[in-house]
PDB file of N, CA and C in Angstrom:
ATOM      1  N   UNK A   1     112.839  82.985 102.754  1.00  0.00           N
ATOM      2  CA  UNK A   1     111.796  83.566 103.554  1.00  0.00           C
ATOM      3  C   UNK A   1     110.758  82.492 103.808  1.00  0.00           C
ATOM      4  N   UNK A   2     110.548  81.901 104.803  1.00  0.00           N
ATOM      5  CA  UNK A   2     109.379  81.238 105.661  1.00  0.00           C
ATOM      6  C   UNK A   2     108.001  81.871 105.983  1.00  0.00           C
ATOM      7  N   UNK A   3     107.110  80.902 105.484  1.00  0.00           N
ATOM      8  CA  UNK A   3     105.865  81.192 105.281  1.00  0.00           C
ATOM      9  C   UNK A   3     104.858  80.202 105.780  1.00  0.00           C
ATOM     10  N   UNK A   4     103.569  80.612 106.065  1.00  0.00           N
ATOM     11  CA  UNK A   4     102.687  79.332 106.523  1.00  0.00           C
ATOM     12  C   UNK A   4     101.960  78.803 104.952  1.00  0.00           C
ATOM     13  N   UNK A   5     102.772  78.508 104.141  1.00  0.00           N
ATOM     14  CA  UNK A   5     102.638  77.963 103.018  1.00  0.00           C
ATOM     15  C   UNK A   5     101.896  78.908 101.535  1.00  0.00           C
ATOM     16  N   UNK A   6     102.122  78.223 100.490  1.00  0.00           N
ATOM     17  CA  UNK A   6     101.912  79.242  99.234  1.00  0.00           C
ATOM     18  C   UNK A   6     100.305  79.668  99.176  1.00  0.00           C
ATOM     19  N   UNK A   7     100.630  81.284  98.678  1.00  0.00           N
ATOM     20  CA  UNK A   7      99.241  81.528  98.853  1.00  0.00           C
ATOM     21  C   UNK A   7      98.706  82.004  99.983  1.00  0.00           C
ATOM     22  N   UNK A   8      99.512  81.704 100.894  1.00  0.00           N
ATOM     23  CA  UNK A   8      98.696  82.524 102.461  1.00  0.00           C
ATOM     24  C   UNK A   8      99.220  84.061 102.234  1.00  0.00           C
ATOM     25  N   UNK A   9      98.415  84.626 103.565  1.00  0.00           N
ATOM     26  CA  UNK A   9      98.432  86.218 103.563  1.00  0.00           C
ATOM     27  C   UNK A   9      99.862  86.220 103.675  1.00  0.00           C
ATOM     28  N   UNK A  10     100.553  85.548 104.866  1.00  0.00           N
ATOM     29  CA  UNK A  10     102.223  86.015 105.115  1.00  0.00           C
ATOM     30  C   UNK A  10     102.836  85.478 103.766  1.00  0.00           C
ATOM     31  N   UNK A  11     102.623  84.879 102.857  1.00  0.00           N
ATOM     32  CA  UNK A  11     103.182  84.616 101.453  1.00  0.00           C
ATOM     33  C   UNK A  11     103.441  85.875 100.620  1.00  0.00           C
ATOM     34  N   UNK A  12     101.874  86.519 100.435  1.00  0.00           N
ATOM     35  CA  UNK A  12     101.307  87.221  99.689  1.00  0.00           C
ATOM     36  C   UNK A  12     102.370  88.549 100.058  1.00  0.00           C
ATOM     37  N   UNK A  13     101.886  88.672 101.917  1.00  0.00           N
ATOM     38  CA  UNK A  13     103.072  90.117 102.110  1.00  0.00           C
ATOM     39  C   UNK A  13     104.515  89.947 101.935  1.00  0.00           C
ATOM     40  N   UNK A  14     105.351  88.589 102.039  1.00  0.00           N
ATOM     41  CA  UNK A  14     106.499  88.168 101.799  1.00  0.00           C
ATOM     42  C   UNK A  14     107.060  89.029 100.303  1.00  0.00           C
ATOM     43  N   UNK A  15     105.798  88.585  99.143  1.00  0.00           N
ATOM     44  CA  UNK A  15     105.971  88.817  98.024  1.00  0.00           C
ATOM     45  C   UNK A  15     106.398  90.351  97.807  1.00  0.00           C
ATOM     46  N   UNK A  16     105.218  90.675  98.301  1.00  0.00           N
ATOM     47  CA  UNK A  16     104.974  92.972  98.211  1.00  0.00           C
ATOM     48  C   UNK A  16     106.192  92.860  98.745  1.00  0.00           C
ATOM     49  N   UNK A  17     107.266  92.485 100.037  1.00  0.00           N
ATOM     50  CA  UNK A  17     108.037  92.893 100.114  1.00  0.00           C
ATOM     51  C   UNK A  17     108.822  93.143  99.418  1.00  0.00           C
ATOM     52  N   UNK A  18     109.394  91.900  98.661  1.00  0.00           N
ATOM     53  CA  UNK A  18     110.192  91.614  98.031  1.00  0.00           C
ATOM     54  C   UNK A  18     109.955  92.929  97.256  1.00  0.00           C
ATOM     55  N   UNK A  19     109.000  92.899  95.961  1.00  0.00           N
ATOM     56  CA  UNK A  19     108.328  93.550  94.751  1.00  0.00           C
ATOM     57  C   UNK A  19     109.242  94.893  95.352  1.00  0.00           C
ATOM     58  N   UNK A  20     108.511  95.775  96.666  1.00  0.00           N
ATOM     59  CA  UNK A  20     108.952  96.788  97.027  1.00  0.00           C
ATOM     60  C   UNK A  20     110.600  97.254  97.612  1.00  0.00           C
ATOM     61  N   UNK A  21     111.001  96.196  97.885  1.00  0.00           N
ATOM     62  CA  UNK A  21     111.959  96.531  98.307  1.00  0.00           C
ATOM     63  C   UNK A  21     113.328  96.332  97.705  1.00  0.00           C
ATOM     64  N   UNK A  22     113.068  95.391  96.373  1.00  0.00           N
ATOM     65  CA  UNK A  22     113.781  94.976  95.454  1.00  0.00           C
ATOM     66  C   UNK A  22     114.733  94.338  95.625  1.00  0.00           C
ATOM     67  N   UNK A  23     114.170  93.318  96.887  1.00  0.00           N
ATOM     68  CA  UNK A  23     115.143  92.273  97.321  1.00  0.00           C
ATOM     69  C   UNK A  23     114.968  90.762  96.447  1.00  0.00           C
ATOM     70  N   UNK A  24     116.010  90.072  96.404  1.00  0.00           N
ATOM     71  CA  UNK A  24     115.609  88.551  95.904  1.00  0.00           C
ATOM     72  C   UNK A  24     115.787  87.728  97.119  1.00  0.00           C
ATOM     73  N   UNK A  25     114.553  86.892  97.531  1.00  0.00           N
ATOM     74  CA  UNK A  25     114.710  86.324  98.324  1.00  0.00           C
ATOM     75  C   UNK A  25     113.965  84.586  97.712  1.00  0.00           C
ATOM     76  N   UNK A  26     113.999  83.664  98.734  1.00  0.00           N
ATOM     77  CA  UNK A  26     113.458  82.507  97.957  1.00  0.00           C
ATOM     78  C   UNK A  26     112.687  82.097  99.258  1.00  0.00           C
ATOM     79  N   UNK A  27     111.090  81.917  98.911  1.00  0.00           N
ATOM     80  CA  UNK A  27     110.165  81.257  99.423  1.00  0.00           C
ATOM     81  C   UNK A  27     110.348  80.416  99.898  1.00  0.00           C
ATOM     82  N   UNK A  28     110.297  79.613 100.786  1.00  0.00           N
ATOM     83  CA  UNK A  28     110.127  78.525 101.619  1.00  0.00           C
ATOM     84  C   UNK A  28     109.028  78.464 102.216  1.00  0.00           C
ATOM     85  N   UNK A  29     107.753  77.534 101.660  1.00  0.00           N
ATOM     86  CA  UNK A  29     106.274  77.301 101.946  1.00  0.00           C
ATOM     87  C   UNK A  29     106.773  75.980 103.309  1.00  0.00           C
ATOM     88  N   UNK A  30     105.581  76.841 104.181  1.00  0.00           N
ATOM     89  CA  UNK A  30     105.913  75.926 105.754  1.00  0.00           C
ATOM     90  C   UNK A  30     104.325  75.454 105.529  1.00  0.00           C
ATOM     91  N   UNK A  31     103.873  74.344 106.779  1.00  0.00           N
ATOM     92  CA  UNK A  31     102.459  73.900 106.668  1.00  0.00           C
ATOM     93  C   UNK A  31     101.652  75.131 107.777  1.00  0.00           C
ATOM     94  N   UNK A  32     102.437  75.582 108.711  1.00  0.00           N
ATOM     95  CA  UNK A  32     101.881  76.212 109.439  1.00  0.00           C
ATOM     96  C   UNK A  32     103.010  77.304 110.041  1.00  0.00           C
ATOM     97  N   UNK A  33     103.097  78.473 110.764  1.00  0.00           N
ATOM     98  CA  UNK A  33     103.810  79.550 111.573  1.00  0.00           C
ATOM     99  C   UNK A  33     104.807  78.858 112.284  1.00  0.00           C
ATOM    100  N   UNK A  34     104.126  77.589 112.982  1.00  0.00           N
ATOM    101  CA  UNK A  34     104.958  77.151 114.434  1.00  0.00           C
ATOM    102  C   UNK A  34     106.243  76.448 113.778  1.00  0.00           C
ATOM    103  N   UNK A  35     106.626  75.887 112.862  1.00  0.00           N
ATOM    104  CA  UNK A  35     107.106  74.778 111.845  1.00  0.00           C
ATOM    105  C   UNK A  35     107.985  76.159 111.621  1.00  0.00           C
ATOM    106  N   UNK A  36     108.118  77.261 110.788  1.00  0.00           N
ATOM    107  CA  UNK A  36     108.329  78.661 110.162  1.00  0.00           C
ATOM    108  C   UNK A  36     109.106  79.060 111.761  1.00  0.00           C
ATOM    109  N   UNK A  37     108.583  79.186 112.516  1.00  0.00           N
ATOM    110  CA  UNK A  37     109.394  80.144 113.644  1.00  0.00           C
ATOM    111  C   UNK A  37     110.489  78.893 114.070  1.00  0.00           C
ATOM    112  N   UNK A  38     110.433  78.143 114.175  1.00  0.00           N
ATOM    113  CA  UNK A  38     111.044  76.854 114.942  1.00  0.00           C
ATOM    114  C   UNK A  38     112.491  76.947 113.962  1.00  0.00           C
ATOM    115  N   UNK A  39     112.309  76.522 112.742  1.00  0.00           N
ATOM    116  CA  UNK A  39     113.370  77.123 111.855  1.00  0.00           C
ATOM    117  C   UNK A  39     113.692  77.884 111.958  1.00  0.00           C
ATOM    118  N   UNK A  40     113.585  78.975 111.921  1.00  0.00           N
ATOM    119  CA  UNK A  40     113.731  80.608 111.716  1.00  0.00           C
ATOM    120  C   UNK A  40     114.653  80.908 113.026  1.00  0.00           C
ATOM    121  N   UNK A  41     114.422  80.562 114.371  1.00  0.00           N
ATOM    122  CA  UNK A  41     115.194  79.959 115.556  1.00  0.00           C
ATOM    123  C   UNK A  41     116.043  79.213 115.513  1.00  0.00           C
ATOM    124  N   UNK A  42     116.441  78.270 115.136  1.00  0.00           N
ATOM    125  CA  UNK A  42     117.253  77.113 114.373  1.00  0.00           C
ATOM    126  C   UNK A  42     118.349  77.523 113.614  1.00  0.00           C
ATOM    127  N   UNK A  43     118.180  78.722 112.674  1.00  0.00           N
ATOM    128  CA  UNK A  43     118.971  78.978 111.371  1.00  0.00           C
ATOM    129  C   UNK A  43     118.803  78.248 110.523  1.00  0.00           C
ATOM    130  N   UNK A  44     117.968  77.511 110.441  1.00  0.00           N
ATOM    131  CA  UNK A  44     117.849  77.152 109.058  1.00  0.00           C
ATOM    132  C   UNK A  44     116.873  77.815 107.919  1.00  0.00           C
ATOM    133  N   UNK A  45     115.905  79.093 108.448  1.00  0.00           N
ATOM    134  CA  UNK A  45     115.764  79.915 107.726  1.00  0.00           C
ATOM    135  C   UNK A  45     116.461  81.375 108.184  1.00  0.00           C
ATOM    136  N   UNK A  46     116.167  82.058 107.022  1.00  0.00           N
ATOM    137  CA  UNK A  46     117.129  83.395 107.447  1.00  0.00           C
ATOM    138  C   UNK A  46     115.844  84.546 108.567  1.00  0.00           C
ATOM    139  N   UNK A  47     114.541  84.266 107.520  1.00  0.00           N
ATOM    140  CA  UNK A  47     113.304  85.163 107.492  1.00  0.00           C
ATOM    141  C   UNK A  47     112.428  84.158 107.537  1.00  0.00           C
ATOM    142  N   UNK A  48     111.409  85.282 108.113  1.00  0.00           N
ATOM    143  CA  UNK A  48     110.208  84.538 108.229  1.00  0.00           C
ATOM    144  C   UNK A  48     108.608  85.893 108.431  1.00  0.00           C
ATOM    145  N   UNK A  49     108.219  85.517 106.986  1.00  0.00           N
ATOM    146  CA  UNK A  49     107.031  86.716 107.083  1.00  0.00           C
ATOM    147  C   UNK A  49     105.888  86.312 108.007  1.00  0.00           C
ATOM    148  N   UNK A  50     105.195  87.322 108.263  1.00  0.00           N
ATOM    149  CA  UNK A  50     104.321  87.060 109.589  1.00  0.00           C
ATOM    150  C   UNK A  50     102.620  87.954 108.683  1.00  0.00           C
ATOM    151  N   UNK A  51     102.223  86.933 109.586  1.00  0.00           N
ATOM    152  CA  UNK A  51     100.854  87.461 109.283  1.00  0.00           C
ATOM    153  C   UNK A  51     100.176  88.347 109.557  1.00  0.00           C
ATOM    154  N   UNK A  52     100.680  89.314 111.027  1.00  0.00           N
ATOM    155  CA  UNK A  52     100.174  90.590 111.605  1.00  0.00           C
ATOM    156  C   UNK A  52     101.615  90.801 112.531  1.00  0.00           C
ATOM    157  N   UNK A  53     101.718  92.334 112.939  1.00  0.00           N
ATOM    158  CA  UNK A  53     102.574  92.136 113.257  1.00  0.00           C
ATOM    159  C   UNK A  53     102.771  91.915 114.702  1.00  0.00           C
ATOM    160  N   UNK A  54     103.727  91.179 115.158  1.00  0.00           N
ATOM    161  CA  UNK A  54     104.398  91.175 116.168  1.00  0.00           C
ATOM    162  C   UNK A  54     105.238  91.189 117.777  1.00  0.00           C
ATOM    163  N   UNK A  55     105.129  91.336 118.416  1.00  0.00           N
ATOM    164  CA  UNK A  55     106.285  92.064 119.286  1.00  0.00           C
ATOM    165  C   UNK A  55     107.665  91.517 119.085  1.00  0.00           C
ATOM    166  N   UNK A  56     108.709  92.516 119.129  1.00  0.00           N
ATOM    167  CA  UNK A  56     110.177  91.755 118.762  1.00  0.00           C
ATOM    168  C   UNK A  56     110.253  91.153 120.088  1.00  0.00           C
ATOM    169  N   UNK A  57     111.347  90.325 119.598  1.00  0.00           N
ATOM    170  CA  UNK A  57     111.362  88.885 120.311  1.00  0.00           C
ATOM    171  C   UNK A  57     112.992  89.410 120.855  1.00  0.00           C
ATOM    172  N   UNK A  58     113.108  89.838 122.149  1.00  0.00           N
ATOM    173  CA  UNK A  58     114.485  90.252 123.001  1.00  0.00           C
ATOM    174  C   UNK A  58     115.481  88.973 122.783  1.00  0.00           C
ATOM    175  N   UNK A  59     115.600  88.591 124.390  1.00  0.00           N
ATOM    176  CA  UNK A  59     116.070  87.460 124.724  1.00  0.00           C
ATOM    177  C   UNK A  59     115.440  86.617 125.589  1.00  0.00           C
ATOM    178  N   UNK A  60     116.043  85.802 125.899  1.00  0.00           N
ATOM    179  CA  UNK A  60     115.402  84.885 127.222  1.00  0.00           C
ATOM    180  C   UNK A  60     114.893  83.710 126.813  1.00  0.00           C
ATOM    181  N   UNK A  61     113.962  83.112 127.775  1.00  0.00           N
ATOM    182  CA  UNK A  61     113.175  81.573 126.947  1.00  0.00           C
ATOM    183  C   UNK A  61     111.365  82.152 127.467  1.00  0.00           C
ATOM    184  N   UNK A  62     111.387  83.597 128.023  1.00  0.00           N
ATOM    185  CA  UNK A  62     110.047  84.347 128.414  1.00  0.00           C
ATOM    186  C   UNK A  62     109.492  84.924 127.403  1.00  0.00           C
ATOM    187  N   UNK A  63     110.637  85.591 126.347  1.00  0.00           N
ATOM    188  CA  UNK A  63     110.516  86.186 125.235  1.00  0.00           C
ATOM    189  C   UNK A  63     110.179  85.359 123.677  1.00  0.00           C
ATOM    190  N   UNK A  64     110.973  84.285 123.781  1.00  0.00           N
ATOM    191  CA  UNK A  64     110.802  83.280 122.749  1.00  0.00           C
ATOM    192  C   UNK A  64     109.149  82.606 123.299  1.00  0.00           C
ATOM    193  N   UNK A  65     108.690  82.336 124.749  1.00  0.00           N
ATOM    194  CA  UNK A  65     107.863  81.919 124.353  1.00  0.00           C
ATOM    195  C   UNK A  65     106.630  82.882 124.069  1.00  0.00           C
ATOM    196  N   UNK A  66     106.862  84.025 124.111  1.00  0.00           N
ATOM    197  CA  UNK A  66     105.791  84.774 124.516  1.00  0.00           C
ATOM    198  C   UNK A  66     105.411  85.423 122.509  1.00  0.00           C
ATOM    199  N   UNK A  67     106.213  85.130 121.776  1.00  0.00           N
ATOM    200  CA  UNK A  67     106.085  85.331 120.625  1.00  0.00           C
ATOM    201  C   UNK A  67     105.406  84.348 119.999  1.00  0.00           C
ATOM    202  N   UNK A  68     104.810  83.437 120.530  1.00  0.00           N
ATOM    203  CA  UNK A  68     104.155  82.050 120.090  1.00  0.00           C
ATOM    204  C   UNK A  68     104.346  80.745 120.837  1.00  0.00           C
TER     205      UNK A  68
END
């Protein structure tokens, strides 16, 4: 799970997830979101917690950019 590094809010909710949902997952501290989504796009992460939420991200290159 991708994060804008240890200790941030998307860390913190990464964690509650986990806690709540009784998943094992493994942290991966990013320096910032953009670094975190770029991977996360890539496959080289699976997840990536977010700091508020959202709009899901369809298809296209309108949709990818419009998520950040």
């Amino acid at each position: 799970m991708a994060s804008a590094g240890n200790g941030s809010a998307p860390h913190m909710a990464g964690e509650l997830f986990k806690m709540m949902a009784g998943v094992d997952l493994v942290h991966v501290p990013y320096r910032g979101q953009g670094q975190a989504l770029t991977d996360l796009l890539g496959g080289d992460v699976q997840a990536r917690s977010l700091p508020r939420p959202e709009p899901p991200i369809t298809s296209g290159p309108e949709s990818c950019a419009r998520s950040r």
